[in-house]
PDB file of N, CA and C in Angstrom:
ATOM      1  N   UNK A   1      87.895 121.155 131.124  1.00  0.00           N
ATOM      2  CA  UNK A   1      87.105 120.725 129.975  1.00  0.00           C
ATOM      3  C   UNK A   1      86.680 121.962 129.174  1.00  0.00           C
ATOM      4  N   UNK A   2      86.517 121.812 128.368  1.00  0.00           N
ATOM      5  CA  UNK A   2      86.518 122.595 127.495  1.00  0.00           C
ATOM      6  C   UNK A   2      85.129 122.775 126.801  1.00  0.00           C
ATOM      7  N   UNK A   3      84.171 123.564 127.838  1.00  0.00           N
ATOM      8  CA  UNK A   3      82.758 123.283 127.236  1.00  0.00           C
ATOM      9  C   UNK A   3      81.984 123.838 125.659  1.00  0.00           C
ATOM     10  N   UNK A   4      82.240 125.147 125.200  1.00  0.00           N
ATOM     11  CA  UNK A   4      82.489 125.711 124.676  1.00  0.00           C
ATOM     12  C   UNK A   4      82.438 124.400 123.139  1.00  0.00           C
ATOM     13  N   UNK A   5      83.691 124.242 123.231  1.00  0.00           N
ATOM     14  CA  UNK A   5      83.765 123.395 121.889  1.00  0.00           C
ATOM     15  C   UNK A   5      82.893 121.879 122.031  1.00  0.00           C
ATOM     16  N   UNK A   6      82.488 121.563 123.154  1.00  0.00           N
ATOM     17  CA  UNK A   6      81.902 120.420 123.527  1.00  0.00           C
ATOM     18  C   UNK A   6      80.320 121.015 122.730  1.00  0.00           C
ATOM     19  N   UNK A   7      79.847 122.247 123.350  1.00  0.00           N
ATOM     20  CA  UNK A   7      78.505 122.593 123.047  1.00  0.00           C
ATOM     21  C   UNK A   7      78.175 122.690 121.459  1.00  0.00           C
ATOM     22  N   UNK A   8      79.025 123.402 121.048  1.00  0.00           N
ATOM     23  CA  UNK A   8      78.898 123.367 119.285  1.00  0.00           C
ATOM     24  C   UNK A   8      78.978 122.008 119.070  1.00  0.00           C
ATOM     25  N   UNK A   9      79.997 121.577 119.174  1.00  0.00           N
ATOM     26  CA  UNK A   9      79.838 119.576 118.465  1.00  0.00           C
ATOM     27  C   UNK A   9      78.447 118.822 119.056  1.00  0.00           C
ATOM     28  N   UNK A  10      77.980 119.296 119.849  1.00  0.00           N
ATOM     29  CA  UNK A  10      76.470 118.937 120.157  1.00  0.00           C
ATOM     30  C   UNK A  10      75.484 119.335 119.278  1.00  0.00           C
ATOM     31  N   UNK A  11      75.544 120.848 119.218  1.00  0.00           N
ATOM     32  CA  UNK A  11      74.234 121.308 118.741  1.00  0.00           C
ATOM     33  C   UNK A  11      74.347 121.582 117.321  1.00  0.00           C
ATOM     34  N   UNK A  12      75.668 121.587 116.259  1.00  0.00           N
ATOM     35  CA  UNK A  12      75.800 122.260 115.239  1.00  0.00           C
ATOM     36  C   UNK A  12      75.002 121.488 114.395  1.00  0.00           C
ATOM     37  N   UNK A  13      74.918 120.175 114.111  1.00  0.00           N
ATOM     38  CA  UNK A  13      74.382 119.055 113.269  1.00  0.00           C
ATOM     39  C   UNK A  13      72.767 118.548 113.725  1.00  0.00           C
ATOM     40  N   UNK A  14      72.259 119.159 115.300  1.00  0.00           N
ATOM     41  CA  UNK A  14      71.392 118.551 115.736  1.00  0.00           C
ATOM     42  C   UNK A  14      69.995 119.485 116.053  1.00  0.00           C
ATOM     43  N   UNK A  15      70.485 120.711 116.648  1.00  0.00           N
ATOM     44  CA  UNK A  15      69.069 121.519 117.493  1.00  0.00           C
ATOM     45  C   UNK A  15      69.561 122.814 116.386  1.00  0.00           C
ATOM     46  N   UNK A  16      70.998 123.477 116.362  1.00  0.00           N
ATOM     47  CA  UNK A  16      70.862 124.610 115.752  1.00  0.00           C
ATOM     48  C   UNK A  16      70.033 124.821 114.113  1.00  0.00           C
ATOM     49  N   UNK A  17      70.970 123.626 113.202  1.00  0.00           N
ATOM     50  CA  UNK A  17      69.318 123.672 112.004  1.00  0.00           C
ATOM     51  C   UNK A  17      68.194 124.302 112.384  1.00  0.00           C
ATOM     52  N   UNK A  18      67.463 122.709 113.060  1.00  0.00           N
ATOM     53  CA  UNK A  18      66.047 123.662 113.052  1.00  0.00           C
ATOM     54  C   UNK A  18      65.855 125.126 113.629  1.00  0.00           C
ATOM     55  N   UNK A  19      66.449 125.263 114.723  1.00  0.00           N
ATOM     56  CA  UNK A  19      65.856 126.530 115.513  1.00  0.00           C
ATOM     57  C   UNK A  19      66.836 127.718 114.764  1.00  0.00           C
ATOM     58  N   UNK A  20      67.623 127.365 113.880  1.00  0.00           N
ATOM     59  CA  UNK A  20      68.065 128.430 112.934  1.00  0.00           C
ATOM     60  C   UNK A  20      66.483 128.766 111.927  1.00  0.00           C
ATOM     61  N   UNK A  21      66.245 127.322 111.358  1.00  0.00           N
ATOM     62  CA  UNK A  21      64.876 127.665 110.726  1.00  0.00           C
ATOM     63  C   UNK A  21      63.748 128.250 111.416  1.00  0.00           C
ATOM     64  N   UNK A  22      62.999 128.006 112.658  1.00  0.00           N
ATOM     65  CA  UNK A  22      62.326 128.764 113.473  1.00  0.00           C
ATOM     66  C   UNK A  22      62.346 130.702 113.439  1.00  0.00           C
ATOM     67  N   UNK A  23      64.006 130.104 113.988  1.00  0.00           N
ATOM     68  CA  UNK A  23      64.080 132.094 114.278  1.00  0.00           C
ATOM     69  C   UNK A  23      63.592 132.606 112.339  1.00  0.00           C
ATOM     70  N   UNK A  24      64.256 131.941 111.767  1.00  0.00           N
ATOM     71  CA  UNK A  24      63.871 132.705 110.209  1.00  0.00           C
ATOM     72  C   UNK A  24      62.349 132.851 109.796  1.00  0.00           C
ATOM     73  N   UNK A  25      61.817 131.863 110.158  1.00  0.00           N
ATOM     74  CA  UNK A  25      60.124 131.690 110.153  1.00  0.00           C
ATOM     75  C   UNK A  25      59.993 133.429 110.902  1.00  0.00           C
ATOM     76  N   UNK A  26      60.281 133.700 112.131  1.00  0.00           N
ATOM     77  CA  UNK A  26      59.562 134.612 113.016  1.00  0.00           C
ATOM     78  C   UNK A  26      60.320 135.760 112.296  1.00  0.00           C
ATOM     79  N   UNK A  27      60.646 135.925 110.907  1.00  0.00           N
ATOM     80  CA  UNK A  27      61.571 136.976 110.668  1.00  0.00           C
ATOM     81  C   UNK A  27      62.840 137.279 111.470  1.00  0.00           C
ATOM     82  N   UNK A  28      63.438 136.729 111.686  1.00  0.00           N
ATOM     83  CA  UNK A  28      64.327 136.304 112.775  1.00  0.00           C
ATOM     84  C   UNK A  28      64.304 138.159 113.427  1.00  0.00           C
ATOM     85  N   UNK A  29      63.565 137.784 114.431  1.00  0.00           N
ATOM     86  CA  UNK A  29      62.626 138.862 115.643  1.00  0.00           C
ATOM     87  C   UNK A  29      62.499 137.470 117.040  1.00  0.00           C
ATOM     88  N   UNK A  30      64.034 137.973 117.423  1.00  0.00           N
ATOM     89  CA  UNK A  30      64.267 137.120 118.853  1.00  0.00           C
ATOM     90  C   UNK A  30      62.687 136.894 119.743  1.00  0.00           C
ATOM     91  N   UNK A  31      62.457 138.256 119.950  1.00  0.00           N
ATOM     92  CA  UNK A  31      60.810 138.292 120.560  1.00  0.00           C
ATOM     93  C   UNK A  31      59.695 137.234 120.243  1.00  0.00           C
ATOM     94  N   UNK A  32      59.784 137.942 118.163  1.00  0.00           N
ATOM     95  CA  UNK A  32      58.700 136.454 118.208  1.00  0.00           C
ATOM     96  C   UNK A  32      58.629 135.267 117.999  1.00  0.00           C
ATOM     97  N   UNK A  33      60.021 134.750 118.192  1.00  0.00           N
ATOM     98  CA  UNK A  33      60.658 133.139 118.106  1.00  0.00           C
ATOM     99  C   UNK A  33      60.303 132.988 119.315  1.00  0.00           C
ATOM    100  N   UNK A  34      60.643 133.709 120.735  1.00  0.00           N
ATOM    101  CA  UNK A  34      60.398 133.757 121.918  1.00  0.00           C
ATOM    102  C   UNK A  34      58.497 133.272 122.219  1.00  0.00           C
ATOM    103  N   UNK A  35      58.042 133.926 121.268  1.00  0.00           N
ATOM    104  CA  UNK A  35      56.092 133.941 121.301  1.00  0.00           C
ATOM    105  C   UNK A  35      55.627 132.553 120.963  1.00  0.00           C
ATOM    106  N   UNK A  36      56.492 132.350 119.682  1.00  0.00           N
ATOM    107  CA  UNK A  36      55.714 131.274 118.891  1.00  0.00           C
ATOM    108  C   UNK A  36      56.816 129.592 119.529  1.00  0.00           C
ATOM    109  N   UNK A  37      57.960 129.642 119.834  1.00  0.00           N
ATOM    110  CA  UNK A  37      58.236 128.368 120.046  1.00  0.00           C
ATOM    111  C   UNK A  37      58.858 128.618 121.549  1.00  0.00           C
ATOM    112  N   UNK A  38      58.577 129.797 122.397  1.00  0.00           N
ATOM    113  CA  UNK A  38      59.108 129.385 123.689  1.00  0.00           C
ATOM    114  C   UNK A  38      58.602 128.555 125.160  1.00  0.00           C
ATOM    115  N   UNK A  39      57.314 127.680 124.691  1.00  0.00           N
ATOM    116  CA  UNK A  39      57.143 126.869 125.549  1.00  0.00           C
ATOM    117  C   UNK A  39      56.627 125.306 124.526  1.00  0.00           C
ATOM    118  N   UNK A  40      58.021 124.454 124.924  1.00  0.00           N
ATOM    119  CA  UNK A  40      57.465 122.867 124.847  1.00  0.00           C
ATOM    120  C   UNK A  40      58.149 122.488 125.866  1.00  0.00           C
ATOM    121  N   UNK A  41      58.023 120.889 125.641  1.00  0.00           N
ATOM    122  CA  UNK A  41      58.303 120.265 126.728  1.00  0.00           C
ATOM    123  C   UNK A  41      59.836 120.562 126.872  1.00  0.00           C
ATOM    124  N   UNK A  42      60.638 120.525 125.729  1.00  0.00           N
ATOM    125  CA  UNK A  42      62.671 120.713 125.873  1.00  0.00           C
ATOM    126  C   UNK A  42      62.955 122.084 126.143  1.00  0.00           C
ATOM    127  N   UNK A  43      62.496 122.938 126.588  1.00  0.00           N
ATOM    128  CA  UNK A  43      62.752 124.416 126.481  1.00  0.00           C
ATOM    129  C   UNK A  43      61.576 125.407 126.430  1.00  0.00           C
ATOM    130  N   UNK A  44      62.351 126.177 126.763  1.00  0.00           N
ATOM    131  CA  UNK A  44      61.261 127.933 126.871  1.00  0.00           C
ATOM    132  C   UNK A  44      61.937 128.791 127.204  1.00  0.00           C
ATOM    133  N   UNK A  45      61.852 129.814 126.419  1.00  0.00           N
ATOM    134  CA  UNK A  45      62.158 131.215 126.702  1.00  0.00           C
ATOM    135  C   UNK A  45      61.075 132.340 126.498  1.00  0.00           C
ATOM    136  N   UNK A  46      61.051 133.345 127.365  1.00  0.00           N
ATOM    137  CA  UNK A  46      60.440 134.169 127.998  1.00  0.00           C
ATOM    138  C   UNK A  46      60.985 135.657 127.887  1.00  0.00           C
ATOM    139  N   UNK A  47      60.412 136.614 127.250  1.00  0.00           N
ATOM    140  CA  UNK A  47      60.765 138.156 127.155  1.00  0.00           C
ATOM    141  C   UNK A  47      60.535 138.924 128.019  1.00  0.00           C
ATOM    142  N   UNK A  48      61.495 139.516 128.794  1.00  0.00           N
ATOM    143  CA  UNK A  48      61.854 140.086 130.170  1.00  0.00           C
ATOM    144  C   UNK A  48      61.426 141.800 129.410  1.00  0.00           C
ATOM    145  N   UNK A  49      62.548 141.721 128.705  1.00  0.00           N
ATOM    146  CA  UNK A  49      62.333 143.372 128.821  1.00  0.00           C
ATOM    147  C   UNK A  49      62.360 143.004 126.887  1.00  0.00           C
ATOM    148  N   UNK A  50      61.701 143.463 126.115  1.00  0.00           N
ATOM    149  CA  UNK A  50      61.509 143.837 124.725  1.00  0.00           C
ATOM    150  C   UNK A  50      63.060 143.784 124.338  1.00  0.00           C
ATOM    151  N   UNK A  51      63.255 142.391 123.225  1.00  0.00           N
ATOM    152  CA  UNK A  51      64.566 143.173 122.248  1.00  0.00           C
ATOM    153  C   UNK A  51      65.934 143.172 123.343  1.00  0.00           C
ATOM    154  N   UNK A  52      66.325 142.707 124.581  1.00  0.00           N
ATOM    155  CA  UNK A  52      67.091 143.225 125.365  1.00  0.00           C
ATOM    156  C   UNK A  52      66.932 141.940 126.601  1.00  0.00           C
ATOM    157  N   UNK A  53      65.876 141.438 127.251  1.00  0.00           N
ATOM    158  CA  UNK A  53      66.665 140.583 128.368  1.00  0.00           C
ATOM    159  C   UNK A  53      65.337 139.679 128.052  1.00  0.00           C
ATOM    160  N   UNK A  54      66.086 138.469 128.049  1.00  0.00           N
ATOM    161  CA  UNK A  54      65.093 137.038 127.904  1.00  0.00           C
ATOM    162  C   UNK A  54      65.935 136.309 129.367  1.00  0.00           C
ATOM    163  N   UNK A  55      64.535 135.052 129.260  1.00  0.00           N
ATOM    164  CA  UNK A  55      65.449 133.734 130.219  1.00  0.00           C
ATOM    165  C   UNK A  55      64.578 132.987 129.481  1.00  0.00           C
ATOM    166  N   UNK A  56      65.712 131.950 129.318  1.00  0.00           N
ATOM    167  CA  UNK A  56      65.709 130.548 128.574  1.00  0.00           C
ATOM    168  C   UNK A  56      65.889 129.654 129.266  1.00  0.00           C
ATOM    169  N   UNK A  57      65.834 128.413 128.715  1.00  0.00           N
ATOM    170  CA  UNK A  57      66.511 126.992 129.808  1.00  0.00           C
ATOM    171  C   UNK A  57      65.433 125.884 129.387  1.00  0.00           C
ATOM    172  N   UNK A  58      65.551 124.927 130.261  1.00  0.00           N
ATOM    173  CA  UNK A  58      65.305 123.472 130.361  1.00  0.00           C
ATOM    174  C   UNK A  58      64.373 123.093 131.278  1.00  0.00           C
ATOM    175  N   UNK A  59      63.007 122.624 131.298  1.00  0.00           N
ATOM    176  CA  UNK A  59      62.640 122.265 132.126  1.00  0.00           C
ATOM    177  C   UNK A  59      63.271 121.163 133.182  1.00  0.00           C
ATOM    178  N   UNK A  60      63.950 120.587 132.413  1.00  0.00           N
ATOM    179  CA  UNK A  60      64.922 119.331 132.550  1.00  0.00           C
ATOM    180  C   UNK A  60      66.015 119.227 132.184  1.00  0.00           C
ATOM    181  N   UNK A  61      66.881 118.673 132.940  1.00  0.00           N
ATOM    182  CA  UNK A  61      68.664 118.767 132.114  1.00  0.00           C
ATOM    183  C   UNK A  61      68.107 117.421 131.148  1.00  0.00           C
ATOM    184  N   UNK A  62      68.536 118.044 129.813  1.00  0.00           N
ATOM    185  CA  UNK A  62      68.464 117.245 128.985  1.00  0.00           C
ATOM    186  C   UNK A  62      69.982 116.547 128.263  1.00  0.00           C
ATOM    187  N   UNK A  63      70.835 116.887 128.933  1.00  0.00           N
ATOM    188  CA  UNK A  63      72.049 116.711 128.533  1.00  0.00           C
ATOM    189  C   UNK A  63      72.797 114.931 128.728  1.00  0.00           C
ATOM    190  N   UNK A  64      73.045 114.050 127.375  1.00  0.00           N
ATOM    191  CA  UNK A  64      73.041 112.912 127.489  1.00  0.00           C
ATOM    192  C   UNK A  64      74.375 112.274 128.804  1.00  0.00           C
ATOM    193  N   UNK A  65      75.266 113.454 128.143  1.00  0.00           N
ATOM    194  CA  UNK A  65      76.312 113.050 129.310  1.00  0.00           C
ATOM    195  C   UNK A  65      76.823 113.461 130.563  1.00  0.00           C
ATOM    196  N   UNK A  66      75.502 114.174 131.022  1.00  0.00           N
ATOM    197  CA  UNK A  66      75.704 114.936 132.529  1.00  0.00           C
ATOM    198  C   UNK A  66      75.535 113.944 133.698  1.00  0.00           C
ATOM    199  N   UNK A  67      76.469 114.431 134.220  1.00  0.00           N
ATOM    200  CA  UNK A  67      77.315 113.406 135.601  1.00  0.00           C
ATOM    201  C   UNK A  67      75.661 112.656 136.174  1.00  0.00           C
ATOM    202  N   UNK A  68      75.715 111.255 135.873  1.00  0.00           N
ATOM    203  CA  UNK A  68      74.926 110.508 136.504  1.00  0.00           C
ATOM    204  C   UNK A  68      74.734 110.182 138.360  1.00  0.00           C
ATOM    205  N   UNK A  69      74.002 110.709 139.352  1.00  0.00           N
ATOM    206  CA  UNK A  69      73.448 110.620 140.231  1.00  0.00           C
ATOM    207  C   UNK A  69      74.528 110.833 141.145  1.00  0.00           C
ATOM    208  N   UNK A  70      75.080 112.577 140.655  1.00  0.00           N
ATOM    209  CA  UNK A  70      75.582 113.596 141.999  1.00  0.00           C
ATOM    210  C   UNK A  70      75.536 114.699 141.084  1.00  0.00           C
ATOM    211  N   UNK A  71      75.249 115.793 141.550  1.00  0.00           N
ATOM    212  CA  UNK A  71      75.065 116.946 141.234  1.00  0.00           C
ATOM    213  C   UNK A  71      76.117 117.633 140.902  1.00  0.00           C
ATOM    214  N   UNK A  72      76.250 117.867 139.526  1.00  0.00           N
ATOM    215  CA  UNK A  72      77.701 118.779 139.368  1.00  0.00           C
ATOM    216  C   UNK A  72      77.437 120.540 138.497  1.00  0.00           C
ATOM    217  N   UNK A  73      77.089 121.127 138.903  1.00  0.00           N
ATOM    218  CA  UNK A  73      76.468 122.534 138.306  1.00  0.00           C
ATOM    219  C   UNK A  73      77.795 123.234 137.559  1.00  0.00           C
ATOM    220  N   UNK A  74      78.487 122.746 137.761  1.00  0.00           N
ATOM    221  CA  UNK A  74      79.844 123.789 136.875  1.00  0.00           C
ATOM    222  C   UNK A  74      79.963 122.381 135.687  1.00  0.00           C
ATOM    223  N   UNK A  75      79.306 121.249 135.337  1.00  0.00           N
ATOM    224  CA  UNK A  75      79.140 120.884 133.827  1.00  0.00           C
ATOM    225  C   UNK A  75      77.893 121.517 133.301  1.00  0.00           C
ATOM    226  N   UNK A  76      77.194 122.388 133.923  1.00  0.00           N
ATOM    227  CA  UNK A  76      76.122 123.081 133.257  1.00  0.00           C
ATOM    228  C   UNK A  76      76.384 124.458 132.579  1.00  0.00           C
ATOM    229  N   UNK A  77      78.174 124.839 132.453  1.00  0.00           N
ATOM    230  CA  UNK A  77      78.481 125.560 131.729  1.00  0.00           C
ATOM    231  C   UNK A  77      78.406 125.223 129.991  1.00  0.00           C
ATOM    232  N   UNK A  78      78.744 124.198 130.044  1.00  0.00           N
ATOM    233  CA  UNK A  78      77.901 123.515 128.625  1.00  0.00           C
ATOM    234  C   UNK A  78      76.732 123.656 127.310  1.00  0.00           C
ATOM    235  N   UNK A  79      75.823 124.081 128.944  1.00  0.00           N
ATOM    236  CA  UNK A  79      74.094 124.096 128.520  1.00  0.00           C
ATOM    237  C   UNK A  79      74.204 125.742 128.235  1.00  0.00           C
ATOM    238  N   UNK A  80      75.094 126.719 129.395  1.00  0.00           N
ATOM    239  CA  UNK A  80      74.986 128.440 129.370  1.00  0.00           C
ATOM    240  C   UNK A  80      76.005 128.223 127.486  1.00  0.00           C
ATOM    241  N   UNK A  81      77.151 127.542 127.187  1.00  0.00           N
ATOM    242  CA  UNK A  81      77.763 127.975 126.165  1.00  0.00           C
ATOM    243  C   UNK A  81      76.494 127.519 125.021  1.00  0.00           C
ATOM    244  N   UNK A  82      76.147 126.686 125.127  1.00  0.00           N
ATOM    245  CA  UNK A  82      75.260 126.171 123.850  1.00  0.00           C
ATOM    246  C   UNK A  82      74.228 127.369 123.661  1.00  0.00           C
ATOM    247  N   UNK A  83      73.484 127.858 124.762  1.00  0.00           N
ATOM    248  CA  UNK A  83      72.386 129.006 124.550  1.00  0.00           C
ATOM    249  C   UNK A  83      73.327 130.359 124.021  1.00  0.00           C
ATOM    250  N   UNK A  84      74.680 130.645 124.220  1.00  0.00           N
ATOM    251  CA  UNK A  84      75.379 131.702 123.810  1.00  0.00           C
ATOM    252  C   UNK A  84      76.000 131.066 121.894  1.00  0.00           C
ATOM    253  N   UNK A  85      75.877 129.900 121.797  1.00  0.00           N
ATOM    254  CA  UNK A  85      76.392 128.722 120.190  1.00  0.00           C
ATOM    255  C   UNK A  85      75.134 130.109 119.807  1.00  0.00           C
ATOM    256  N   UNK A  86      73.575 129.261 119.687  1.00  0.00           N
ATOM    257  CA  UNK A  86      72.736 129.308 119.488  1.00  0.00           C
ATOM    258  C   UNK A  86      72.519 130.404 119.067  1.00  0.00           C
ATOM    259  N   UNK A  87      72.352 131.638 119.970  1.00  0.00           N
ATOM    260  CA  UNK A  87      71.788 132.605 120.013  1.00  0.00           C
ATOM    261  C   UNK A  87      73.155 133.758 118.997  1.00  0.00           C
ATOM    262  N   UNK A  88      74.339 133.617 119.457  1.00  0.00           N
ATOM    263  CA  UNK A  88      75.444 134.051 118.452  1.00  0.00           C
ATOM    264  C   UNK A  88      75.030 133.683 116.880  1.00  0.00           C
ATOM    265  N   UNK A  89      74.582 132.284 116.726  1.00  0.00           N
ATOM    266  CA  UNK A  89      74.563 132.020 115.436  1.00  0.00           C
ATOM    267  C   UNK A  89      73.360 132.183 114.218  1.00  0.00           C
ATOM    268  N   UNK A  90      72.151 132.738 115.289  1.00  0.00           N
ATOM    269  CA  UNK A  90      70.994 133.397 114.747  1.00  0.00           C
ATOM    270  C   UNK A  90      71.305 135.003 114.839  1.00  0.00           C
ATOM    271  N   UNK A  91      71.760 135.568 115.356  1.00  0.00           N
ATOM    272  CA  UNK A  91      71.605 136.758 115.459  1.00  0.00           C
ATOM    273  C   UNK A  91      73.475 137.348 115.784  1.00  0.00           C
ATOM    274  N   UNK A  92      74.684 136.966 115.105  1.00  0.00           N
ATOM    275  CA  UNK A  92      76.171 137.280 114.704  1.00  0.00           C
ATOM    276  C   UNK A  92      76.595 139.002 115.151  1.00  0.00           C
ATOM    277  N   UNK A  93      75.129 140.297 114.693  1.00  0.00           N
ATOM    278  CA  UNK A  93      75.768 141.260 114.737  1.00  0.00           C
ATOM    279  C   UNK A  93      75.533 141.876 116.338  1.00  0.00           C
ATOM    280  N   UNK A  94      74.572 140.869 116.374  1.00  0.00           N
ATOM    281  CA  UNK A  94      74.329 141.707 118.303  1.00  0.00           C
ATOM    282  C   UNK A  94      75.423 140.683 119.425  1.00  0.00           C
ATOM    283  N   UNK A  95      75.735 141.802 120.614  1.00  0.00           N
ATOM    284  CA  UNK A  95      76.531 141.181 121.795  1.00  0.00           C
ATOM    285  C   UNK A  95      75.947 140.345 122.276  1.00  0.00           C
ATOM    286  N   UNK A  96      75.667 139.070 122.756  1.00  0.00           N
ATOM    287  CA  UNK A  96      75.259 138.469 123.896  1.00  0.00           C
ATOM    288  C   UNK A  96      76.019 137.777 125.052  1.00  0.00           C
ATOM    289  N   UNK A  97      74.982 137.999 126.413  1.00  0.00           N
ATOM    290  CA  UNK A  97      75.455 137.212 127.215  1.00  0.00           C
ATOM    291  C   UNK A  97      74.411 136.546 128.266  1.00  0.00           C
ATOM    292  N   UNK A  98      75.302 135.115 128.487  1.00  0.00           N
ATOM    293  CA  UNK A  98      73.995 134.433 129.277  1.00  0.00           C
ATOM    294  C   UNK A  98      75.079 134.046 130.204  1.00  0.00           C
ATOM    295  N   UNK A  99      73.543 134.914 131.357  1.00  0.00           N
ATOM    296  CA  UNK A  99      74.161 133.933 132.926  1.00  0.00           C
ATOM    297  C   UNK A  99      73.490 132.721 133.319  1.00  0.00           C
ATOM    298  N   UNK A 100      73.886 131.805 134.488  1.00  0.00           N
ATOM    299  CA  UNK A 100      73.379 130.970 135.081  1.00  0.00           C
ATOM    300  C   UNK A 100      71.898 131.537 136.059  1.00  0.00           C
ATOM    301  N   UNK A 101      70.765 131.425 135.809  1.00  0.00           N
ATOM    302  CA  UNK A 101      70.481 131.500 137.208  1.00  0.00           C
ATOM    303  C   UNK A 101      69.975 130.282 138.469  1.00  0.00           C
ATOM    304  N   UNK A 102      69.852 129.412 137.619  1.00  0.00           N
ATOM    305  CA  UNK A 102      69.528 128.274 138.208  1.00  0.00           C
ATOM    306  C   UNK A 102      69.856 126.544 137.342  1.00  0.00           C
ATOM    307  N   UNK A 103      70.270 125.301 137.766  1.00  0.00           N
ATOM    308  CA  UNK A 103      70.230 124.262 136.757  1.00  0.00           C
ATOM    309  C   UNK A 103      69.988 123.358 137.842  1.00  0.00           C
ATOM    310  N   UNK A 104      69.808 122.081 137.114  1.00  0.00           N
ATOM    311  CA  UNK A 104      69.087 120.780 137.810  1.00  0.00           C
ATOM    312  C   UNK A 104      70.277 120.373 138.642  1.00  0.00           C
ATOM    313  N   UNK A 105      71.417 120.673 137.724  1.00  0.00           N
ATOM    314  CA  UNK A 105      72.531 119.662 138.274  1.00  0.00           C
ATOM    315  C   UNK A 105      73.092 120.320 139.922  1.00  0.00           C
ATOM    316  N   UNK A 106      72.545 121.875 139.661  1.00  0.00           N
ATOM    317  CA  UNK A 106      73.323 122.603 140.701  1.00  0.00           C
ATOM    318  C   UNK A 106      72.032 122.632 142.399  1.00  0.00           C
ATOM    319  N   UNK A 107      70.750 121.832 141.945  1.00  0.00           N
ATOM    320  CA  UNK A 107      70.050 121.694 142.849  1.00  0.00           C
ATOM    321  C   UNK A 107      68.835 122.383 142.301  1.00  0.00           C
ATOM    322  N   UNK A 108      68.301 123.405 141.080  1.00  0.00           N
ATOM    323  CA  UNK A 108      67.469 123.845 140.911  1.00  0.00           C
ATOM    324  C   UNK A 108      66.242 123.131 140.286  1.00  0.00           C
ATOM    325  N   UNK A 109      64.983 123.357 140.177  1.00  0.00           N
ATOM    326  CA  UNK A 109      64.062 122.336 139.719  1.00  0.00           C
ATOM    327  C   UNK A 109      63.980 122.911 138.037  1.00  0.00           C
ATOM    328  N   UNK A 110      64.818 123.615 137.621  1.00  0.00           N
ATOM    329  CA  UNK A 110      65.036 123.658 135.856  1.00  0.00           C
ATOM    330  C   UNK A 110      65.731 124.550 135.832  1.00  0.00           C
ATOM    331  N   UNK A 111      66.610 124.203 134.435  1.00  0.00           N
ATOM    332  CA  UNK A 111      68.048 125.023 134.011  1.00  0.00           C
ATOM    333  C   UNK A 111      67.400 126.634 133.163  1.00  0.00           C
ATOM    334  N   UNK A 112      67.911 127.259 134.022  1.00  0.00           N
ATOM    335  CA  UNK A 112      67.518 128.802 133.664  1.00  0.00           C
ATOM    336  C   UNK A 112      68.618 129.997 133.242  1.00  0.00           C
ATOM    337  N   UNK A 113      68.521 130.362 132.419  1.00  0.00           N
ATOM    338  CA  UNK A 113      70.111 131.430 131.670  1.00  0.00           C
ATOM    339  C   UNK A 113      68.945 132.790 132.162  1.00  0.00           C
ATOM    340  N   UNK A 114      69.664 133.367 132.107  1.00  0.00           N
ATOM    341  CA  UNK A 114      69.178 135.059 132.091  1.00  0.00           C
ATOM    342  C   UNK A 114      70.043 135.393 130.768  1.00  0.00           C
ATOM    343  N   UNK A 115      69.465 135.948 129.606  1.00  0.00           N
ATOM    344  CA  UNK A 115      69.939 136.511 128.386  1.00  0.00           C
ATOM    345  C   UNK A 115      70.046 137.898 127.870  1.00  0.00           C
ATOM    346  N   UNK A 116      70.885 138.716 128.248  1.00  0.00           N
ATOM    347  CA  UNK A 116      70.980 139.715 127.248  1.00  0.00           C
ATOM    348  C   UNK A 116      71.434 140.003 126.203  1.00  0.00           C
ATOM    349  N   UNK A 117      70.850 140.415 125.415  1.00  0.00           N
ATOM    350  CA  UNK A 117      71.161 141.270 124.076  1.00  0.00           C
ATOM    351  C   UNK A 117      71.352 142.577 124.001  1.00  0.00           C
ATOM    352  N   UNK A 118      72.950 142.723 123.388  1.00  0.00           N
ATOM    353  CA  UNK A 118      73.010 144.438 123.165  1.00  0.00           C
ATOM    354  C   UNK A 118      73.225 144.862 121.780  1.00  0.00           C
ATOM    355  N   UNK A 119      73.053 145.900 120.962  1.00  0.00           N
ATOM    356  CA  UNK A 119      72.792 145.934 119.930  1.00  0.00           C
ATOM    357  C   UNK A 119      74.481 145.506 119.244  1.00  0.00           C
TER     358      UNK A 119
END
């Protein structure tokens, strides 16, 4: 499967808008998008090291079509491509990469990326 193109046809029409508008509100300054909208109930992200390592994620898999009642953690590559959609499409000239460190589907009690940014 091909998550990647699955994640953009999710988020391009639906979450990236607004949180394209967000990051622009915070001067698009990853940090203080991180300050001002990284805790509601669908998400949070958290500044590890300044400018350079966040973790993001889900309190909850919020994902409409994730495997109903068995645990499948390799469709939660999906949720890691959408936070790499996202974060590529606010911020184009910096590297990123997001790992897994934890998701609902794979047994964890919330879906967690570890994020770096390199210039």
């Amino acid at each position: 499967m091909d998550y990647k193109t699955k994640a953009v046809n999710c988020l391009k029409n639906t979450a990236l808008p607004v949180l394209l508008q967000r990051f622009r509100e915070c001067g698009s300054d990853l940090d203080a998008y991180c300050a001002q909208y990284g805790e509601t109930e669908f998400f949070f992200a958290r500044v590890i090291q300044r400018g350079h390592i966040y973790e993001m994620g889900y309190p909850r898999c919020l994902c409409p079509e994730a495997p109903v009642g068995r645990e499948t953690a390799s469709f939660c590559e999906c949720s890691r491509q959408g936070v790499l959609y996202i974060l590529n499409t606010m911020m184009p000239e910096k590297h990123i990469q997001a790992e897994v460190i934890e998701t609902v589907l794979g047994g964890g009690p919330q879906c967690r990326f570890r994020v770096t940014v390199e210039p």
